[in-house]
C-alpha atoms as a PDB file:
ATOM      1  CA  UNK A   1     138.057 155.725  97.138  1.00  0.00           C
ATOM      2  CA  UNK A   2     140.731 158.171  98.059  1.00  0.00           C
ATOM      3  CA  UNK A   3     140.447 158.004 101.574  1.00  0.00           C
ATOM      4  CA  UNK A   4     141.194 153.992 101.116  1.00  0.00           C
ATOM      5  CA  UNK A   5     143.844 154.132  99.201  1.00  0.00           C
ATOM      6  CA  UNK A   6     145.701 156.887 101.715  1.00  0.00           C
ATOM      7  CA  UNK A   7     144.476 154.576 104.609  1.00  0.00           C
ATOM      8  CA  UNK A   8     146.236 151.315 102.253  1.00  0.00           C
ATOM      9  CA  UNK A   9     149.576 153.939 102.323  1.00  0.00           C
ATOM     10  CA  UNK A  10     149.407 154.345 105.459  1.00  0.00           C
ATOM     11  CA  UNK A  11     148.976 150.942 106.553  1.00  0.00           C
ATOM     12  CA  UNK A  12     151.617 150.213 104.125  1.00  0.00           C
ATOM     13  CA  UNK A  13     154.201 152.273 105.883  1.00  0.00           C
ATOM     14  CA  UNK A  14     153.371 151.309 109.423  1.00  0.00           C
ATOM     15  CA  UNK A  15     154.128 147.598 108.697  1.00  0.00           C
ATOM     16  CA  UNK A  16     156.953 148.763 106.975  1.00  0.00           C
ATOM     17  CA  UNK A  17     158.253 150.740 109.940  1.00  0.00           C
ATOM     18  CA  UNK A  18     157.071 148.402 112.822  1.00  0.00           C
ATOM     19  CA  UNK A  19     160.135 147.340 115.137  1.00  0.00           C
ATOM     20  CA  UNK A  20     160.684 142.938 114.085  1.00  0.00           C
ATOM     21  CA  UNK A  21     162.670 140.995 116.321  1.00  0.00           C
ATOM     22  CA  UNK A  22     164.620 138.125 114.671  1.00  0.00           C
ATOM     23  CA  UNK A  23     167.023 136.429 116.959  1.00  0.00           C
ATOM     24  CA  UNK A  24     170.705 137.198 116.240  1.00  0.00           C
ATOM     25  CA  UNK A  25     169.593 139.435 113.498  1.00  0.00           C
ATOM     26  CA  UNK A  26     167.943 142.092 115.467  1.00  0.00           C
ATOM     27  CA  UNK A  27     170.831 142.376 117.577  1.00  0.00           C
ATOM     28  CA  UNK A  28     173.883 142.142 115.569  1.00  0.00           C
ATOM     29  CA  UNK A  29     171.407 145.039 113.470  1.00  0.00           C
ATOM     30  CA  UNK A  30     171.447 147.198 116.737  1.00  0.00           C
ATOM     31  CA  UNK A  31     175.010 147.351 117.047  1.00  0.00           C
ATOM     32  CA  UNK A  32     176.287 147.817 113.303  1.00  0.00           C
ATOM     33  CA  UNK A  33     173.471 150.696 113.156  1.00  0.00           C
ATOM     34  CA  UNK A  34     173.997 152.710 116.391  1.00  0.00           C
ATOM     35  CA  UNK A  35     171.329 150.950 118.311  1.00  0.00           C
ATOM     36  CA  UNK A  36     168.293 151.440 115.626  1.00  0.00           C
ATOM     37  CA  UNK A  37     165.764 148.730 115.782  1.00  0.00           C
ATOM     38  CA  UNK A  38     165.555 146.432 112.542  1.00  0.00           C
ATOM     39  CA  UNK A  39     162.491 147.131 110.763  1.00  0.00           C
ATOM     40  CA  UNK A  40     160.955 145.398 107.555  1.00  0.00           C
ATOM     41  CA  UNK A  41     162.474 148.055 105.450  1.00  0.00           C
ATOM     42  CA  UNK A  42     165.954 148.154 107.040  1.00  0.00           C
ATOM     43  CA  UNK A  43     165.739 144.642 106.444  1.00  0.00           C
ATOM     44  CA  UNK A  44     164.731 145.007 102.760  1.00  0.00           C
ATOM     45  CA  UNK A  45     167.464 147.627 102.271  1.00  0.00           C
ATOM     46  CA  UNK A  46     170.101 145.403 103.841  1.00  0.00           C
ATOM     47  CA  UNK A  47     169.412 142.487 102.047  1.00  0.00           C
ATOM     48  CA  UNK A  48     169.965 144.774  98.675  1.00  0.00           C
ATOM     49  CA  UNK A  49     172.939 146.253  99.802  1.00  0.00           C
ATOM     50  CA  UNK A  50     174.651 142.947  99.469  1.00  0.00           C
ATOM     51  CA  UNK A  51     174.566 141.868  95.926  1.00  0.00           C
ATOM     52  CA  UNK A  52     174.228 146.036  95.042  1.00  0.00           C
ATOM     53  CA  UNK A  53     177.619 145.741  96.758  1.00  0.00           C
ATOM     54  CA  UNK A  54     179.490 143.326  94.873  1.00  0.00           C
ATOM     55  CA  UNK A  55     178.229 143.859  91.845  1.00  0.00           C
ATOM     56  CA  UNK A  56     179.639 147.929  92.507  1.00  0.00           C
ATOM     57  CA  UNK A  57     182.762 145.823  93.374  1.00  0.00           C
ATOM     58  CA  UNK A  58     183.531 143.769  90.679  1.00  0.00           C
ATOM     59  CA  UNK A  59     182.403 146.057  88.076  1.00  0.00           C
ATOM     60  CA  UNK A  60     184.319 149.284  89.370  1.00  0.00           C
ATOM     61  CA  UNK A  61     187.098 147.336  91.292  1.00  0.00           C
ATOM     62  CA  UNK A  62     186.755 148.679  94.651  1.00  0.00           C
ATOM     63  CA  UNK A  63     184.327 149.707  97.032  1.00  0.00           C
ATOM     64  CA  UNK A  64     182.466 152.995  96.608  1.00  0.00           C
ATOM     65  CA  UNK A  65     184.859 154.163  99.555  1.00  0.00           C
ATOM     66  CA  UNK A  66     188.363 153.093  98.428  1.00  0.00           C
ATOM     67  CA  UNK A  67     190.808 155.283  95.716  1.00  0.00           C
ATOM     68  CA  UNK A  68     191.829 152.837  93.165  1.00  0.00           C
ATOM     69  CA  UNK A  69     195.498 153.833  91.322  1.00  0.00           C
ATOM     70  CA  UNK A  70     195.611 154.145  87.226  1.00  0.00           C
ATOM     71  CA  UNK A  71     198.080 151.357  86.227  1.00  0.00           C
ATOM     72  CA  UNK A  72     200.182 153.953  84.589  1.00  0.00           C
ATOM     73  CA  UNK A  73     200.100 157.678  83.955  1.00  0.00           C
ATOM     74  CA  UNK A  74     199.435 158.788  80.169  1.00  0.00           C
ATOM     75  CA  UNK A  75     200.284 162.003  80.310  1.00  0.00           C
ATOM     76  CA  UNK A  76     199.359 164.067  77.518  1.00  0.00           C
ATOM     77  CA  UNK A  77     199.043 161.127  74.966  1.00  0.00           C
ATOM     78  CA  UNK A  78     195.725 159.900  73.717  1.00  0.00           C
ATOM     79  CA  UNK A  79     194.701 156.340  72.295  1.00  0.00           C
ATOM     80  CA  UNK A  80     198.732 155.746  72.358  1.00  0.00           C
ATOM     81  CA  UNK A  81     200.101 158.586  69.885  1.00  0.00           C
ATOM     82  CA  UNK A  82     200.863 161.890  71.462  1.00  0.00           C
ATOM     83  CA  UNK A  83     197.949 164.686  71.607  1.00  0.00           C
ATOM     84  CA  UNK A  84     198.484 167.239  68.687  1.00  0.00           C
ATOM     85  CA  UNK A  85     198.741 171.098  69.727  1.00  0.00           C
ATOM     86  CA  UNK A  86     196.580 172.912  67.380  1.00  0.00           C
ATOM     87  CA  UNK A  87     199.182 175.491  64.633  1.00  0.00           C
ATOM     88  CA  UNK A  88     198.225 179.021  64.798  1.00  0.00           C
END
């Protein structure tokens, strides 16, 4: 029962590795990755790097890539009154 479930993995990993050749897709893949062939799981890993992507972007404001500015500089206040020093 082992054996068939490492042969099942194995299997499993092939298809998931095999070269696929969608028209447009397969080429326009090529290019943007350096000339790597589009497999099932580039494929699956490109579709989720879409909506992984905007979501990232509309919940942090930016991409992962990009510096974003604070909107002002609060210097050593905190929650709007200034930060006590501690006495001693």
């Amino acid at each position: 029962m082992l054996q068939c479930t490492a042969d099942a993995m194995n299997g499993f990993s092939s298809a998931l590795q095999t070269p696929t050749d969608i028209p447009f897709l397969s080429w326009l893949f090529g290019k943007v990755s350096g000339g790597e062939p589009l497999t099932l799981l580039n494929l699956i890993t490109l579709i989720a790097a879409v909506p992984v992507t905007i979501i990232y972007k509309i919940v942090e404001g930016s991409a992962s890539g990009e510096r974003v500015r604070p909107l002002r500089s609060h210097g050593p206040r905190c929650h709007g009154k200034r930060a006590r020093t501690p006495v001693g």
